[in-house]
Protein backbone atom coordinates (compact mmCIF):
# COMPACT_ATOMS: atom_id res chain seq x y z
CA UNK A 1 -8.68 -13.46 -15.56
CA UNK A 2 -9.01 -10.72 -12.82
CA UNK A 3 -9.85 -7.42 -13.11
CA UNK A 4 -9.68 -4.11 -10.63
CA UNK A 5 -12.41 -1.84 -11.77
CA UNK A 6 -15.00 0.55 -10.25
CA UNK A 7 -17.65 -0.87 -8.00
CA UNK A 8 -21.67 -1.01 -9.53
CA UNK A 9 -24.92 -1.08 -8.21
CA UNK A 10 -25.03 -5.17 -9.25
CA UNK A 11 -21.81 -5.49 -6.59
CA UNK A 12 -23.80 -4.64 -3.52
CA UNK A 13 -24.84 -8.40 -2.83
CA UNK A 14 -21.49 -10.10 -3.43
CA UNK A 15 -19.69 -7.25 -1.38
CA UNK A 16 -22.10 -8.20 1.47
CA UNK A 17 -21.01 -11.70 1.36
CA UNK A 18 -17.64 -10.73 1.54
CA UNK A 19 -17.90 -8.45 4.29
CA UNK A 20 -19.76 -11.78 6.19
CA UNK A 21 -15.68 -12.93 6.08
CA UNK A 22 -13.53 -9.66 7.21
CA UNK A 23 -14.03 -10.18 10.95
CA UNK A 24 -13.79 -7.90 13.61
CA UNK A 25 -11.63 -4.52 13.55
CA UNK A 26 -12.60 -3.14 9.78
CA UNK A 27 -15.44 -0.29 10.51
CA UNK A 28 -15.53 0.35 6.95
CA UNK A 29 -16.52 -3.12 5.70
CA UNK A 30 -19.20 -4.55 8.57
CA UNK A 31 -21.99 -7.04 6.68
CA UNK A 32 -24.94 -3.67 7.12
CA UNK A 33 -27.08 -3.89 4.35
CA UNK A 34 -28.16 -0.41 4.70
CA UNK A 35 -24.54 0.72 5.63
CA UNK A 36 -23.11 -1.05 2.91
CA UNK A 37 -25.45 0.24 0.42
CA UNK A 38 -25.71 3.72 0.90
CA UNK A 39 -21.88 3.56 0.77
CA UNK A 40 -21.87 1.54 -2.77
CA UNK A 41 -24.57 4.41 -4.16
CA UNK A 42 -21.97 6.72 -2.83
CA UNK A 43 -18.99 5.32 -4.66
CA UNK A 44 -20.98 5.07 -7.79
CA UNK A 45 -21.86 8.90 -7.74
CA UNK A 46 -18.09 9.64 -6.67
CA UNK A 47 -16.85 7.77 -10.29
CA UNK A 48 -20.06 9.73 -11.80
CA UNK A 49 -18.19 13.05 -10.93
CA UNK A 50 -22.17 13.57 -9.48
CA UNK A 51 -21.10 14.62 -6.16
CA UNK A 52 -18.83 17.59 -4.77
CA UNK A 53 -15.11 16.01 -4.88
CA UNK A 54 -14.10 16.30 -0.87
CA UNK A 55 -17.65 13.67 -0.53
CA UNK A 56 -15.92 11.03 -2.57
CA UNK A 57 -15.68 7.44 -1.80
CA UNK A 58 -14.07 5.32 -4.75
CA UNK A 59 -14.56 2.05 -4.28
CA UNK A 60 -13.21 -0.92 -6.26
CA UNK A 61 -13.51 -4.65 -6.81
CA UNK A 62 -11.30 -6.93 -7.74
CA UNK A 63 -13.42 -9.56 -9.84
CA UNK A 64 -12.68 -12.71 -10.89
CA UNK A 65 -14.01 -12.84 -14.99
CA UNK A 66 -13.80 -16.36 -15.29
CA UNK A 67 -15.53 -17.24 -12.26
CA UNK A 68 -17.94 -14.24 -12.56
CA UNK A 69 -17.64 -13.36 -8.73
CA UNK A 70 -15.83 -10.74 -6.57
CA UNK A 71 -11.81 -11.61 -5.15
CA UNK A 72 -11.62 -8.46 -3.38
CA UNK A 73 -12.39 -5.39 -2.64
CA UNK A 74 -10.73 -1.66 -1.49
CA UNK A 75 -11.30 1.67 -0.97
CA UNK A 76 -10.22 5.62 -0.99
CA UNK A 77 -11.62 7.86 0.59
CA UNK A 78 -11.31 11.75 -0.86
CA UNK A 79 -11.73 13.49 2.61
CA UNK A 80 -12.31 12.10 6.57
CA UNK A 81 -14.12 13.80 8.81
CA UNK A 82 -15.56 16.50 6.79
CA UNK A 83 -19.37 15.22 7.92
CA UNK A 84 -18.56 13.71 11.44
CA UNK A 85 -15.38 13.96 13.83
CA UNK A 86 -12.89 12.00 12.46
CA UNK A 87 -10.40 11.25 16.15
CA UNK A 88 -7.34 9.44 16.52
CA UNK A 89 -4.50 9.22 19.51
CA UNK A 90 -1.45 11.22 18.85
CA UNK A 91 1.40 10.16 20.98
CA UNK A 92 2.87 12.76 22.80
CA UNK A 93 5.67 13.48 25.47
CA UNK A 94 5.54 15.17 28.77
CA UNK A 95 8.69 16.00 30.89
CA UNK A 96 8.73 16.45 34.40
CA UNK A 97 12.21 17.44 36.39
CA UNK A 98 12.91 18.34 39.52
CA UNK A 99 16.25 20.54 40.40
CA UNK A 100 16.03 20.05 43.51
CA UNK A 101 15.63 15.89 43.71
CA UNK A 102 17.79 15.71 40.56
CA UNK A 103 15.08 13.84 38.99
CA UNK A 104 14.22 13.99 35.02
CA UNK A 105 11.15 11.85 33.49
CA UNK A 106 10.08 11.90 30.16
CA UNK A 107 6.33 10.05 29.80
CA UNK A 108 4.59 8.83 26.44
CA UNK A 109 1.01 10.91 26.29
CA UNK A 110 -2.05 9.78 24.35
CA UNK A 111 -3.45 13.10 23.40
CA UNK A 112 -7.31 12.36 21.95
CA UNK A 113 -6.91 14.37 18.42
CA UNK A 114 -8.84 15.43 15.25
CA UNK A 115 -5.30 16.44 13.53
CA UNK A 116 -5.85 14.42 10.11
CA UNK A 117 -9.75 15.81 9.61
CA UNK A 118 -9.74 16.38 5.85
CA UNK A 119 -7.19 13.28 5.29
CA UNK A 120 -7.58 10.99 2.11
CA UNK A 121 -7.99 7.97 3.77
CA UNK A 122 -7.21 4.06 1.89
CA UNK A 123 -9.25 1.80 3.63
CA UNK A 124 -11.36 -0.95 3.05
CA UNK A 125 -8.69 -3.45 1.83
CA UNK A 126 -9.71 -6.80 1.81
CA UNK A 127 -8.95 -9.98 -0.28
CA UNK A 128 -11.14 -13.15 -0.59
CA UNK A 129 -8.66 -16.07 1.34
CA UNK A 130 -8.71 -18.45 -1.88
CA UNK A 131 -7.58 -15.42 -4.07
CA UNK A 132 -4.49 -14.99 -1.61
CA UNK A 133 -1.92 -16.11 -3.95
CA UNK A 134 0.56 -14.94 -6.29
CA UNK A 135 0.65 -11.22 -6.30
CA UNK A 136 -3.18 -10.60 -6.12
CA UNK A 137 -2.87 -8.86 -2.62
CA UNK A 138 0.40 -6.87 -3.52
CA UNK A 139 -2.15 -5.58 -6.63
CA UNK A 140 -5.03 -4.63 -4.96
CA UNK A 141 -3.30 -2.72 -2.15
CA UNK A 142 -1.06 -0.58 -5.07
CA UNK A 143 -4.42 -0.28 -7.66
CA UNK A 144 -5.31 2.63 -5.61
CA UNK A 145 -2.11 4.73 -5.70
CA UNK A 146 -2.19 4.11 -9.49
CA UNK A 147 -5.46 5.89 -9.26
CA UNK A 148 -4.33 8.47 -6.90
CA UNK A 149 -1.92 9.31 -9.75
CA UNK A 150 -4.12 9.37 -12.62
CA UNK A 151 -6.77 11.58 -10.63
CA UNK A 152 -4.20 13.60 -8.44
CA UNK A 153 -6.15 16.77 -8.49
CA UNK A 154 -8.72 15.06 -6.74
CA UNK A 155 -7.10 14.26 -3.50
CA UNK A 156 -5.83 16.02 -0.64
CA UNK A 157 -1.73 16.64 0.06
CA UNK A 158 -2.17 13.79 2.79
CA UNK A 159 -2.92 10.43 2.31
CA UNK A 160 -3.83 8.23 5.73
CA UNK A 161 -4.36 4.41 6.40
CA UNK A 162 -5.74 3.22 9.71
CA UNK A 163 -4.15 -0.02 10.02
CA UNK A 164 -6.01 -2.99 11.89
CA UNK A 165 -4.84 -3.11 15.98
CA UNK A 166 -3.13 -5.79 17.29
CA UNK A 167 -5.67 -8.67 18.66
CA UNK A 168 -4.95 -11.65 21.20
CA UNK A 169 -5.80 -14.84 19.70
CA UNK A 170 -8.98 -15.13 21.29
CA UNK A 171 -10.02 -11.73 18.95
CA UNK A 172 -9.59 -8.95 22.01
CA UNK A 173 -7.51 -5.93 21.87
CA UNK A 174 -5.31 -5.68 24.57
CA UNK A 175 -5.08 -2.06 24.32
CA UNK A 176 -9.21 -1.44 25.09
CA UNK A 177 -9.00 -3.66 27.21
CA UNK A 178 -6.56 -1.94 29.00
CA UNK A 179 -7.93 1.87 27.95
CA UNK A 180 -11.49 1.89 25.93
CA UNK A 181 -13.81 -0.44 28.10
CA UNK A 182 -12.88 1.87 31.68
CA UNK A 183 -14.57 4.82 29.23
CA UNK A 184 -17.41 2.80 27.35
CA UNK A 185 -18.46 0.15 29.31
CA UNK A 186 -19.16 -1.90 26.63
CA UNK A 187 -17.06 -5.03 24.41
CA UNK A 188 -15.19 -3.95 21.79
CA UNK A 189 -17.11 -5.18 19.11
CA UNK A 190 -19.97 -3.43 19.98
CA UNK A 191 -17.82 -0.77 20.12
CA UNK A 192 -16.35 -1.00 16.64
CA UNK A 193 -20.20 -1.78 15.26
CA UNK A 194 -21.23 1.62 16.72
CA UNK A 195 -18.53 3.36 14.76
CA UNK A 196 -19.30 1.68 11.40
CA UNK A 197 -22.67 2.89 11.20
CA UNK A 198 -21.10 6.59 12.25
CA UNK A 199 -22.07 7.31 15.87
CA UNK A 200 -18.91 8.67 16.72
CA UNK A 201 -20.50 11.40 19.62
CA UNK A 202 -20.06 8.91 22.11
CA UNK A 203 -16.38 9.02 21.62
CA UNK A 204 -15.95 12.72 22.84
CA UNK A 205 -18.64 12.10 24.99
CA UNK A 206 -17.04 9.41 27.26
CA UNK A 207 -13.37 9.94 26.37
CA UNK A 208 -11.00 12.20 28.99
CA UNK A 209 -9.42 15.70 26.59
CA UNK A 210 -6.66 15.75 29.10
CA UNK A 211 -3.38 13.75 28.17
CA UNK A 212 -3.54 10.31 29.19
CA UNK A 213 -0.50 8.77 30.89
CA UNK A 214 0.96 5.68 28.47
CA UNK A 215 2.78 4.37 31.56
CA UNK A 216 -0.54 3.91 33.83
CA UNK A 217 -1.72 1.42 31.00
CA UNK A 218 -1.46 -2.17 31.96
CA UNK A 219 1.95 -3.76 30.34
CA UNK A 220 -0.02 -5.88 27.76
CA UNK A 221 -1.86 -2.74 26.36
CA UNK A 222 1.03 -0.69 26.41
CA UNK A 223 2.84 -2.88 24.35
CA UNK A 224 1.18 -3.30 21.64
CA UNK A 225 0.53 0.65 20.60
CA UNK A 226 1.52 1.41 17.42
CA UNK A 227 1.20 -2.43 16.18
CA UNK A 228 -0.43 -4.20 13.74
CA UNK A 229 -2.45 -7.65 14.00
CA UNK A 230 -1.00 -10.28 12.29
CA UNK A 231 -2.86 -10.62 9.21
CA UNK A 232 -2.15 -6.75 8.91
CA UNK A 233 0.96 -6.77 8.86
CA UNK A 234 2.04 -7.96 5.17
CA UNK A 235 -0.26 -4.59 4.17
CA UNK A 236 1.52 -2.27 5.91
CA UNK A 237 4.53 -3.15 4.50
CA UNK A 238 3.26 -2.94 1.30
CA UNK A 239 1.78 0.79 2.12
CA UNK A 240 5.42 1.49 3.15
CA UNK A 241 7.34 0.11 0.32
CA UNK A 242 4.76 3.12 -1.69
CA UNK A 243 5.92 5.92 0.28
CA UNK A 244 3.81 5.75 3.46
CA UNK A 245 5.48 6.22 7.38
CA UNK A 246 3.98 5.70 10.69
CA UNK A 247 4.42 8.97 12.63
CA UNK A 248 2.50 8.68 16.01
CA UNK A 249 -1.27 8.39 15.43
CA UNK A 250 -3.00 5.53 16.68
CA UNK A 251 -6.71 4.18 16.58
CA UNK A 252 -8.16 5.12 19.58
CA UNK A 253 -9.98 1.74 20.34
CA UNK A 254 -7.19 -0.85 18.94
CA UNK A 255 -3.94 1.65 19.34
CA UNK A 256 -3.35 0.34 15.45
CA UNK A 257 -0.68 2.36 13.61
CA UNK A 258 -2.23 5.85 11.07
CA UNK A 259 0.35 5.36 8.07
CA UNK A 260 0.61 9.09 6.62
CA UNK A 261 2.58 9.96 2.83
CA UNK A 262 2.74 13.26 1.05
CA UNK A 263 0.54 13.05 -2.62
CA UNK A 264 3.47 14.26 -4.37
CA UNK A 265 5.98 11.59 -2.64
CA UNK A 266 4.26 8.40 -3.51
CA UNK A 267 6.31 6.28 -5.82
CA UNK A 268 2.75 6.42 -7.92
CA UNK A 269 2.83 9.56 -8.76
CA UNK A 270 6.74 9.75 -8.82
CA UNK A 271 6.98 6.85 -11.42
CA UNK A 272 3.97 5.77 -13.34
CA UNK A 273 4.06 6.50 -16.79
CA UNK A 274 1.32 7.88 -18.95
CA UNK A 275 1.80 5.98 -22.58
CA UNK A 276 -0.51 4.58 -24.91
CA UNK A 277 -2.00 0.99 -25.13
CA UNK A 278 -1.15 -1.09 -28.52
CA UNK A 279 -2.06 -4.61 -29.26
CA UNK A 280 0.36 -7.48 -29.04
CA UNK A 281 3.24 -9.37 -27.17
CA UNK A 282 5.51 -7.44 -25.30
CA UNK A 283 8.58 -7.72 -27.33
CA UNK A 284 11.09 -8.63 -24.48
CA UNK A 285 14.61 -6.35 -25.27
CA UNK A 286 18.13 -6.84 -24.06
CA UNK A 287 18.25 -2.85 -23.13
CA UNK A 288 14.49 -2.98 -22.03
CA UNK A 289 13.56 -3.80 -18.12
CA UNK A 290 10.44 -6.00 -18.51
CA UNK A 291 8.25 -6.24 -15.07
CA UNK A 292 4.81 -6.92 -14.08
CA UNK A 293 3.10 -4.01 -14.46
CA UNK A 294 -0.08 -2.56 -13.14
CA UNK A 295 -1.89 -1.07 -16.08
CA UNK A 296 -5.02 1.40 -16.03
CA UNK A 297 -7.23 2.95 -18.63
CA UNK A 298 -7.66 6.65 -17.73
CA UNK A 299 -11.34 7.28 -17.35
CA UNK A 300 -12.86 7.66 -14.19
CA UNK A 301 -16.56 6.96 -14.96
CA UNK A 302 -15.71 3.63 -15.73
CA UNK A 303 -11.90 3.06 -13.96
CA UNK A 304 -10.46 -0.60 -15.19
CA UNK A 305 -6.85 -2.25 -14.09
CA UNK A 306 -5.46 -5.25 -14.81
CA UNK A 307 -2.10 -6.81 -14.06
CA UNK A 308 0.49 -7.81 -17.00
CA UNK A 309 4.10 -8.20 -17.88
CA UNK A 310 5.47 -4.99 -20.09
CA UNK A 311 8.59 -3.69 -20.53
CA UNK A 312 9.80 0.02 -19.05
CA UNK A 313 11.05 2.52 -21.50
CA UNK A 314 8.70 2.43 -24.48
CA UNK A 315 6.30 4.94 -26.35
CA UNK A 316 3.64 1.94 -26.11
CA UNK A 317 2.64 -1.09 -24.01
CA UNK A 318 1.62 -4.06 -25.56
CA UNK A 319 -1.90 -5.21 -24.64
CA UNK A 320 -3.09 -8.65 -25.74
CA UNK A 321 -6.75 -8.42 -27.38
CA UNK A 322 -8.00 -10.09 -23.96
CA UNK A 323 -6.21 -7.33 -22.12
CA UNK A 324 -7.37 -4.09 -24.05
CA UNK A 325 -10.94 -5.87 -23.47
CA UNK A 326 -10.73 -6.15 -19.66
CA UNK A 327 -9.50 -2.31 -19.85
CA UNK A 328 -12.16 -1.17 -22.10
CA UNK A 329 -9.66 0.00 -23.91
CA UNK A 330 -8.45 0.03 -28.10
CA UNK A 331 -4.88 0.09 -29.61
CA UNK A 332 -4.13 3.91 -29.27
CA UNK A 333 -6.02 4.90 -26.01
CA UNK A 334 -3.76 6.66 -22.87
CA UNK A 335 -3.32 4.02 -20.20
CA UNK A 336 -1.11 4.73 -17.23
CA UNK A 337 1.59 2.31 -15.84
CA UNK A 338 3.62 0.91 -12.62
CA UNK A 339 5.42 -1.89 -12.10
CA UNK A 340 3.87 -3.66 -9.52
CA UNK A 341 7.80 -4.28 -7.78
CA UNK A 342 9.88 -1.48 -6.04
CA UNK A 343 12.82 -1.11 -7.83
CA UNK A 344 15.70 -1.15 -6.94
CA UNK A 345 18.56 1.37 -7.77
CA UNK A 346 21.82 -0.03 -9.50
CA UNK A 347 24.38 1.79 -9.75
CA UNK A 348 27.12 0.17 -11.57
């Protein structure tokens, strides 16, 4: 069976591996030992409560019991750019007009910005390719609002996610192509590696403050602002189905989409329920809605999730004995619950 549940020091090996597979375009996930594992000690401090809250980086697996290896892996971050400059591209618009030649332009800016410093940030979302069926993906991507909502208090009002720039098929960006290597000088790889490890001053070193013009891009890399690669592009959807929006931020090397949501407006946090676990079959009701369902013990230190079928409405949620023992959980403890599906209204 699978299980979602806060990353240990005994992950740090396996999550290396893993990060061997992501490819290009994820600074949060590059195969750096020393990167890697300073961020796991991190993460295992932040579900320690040992470090101030805004320093927080939860990190989870998604591990496969049977098999006894990691499926997957994601992230939240509690606050970005609190310890180095955190910069996006905000799209902007300039007008020019001209009474007398009766002429009226309106140009797309990119305006180099630290607006969403302070930002909890989702990142780090990646599945192994052999786990990529059923609803495994749709589950790890959603485990960390159902966290979000258990924990709210920890978390700033705005939650970001950089989303992955679209890439040729030959793996470059058209947009830094276009933009990033005039400034840098350098391929974008090595330019994504830089950032991973966190030397970032280069970035307001080389980069122009002043506006930049969208239209004096080349075509290619002005299309593709504001888009995902392909692989990316079944996440997003997922991040907006949970109350996330694109409002015109971009990645500065890959022009990928910033997907923003208010704390307090993710479905989450709108319509989890906080009931108590009991052991059993779900008794399936004519006047009951039975889903799957994300379900979560509620303790922090050691933060479990697995994926089952309940029914809405109840007091309880019935756990079979293999369940409440992935959760680390008895009959009677709190556990908080989704349903993994949006639903839909129905009004008759």
């Amino acid at each position: 069976m699978l299980v979602i549940r806060a990353i240990t020091l005994d992950d740090i090996d396996p999550l290396i591996e893993m990060a061997r597979q992501v490819g290009s375009g994820m600074t949060t996930l590059k195969p750096d030992r020393a990167m890697l594992g300073e961020r796991v000690n991190i993460a295992v401090a932040s579900f320690a409560q040992a470090i101030p809250p805004e320093e927080r980086d939860y990190m989870f697996v998604m591990e496969d019991t049977a098999a006894g290896r990691l499926a997957g892996v994601c992230a939240i971050k509690a606050a970005v750019g609190l310890t180095e400059p955190f910069y996006n591209y905000r799209i902007g618009t300039l007008v020019h007009h001209s009474r007398e030649l009766n002429v009226f332009t309106r140009m797309d800016t990119l305006y180099l910005s630290n607006d969403l410093t302070g930002s909890t940030e989702l990142c780090s979302l990646f599945l192994m390719p052999e786990y990529r069926t059923g609803s495994n993906g749709k589950w790890l991507s959603k485990s960390r609002f159902l966290f979000i909502a258990q924990f709210q208090h920890l978390f700033t009002e705005k939650i970001i996610a950089e989303m992955r720039g679209y890439q040729a098929e030959d793996g470059t960006s058209p947009f830094y192509e276009g933009l990033g290597r005039h400034f840098f000088k350098m391929d974008f790889n090595h330019v994504d590696g830089l950032t991973a490890i966190g030397k970032k001053s280069f970035i307001a070193e080389l980069m122009p403050r002043q506006p930049l013009y969208v239209a004096y891009l080349p075509d290619d890399a002005q299309q593709v602002i504001g888009q995902v690669h392909r692989s990316t592009q079944p996440a997003r959807r997922l991040l907006e189905q949970e109350g996330m929006h694109y409002e015109g931020y971009v990645d500065i090397f890959d022009a990928g989409p910033v997907l923003q949501g208010r704390v307090t407006e993710l479905r989450a946090v709108r319509d989890s329920v906080l009931t108590v676990a009991d052991e059993g079959q779900p008794a399936v009701q004519s006047d009951r809605e039975c889903d799957v369902t994300l379900v979560s013990n509620t303790r922090i230190d050691d933060f479990r999730m697995i994926l089952t079928q309940a029914c809405a409405g109840g007091t309880q949620v019935a756990l079979s004995a293999r369940e409440l023992q992935l959760l680390h959980c008895q009959a009677g403890d709190p556990v908080r619950t989704l349903s993994l599906n949006v639903r839909k209204n129905v009004h008759g």
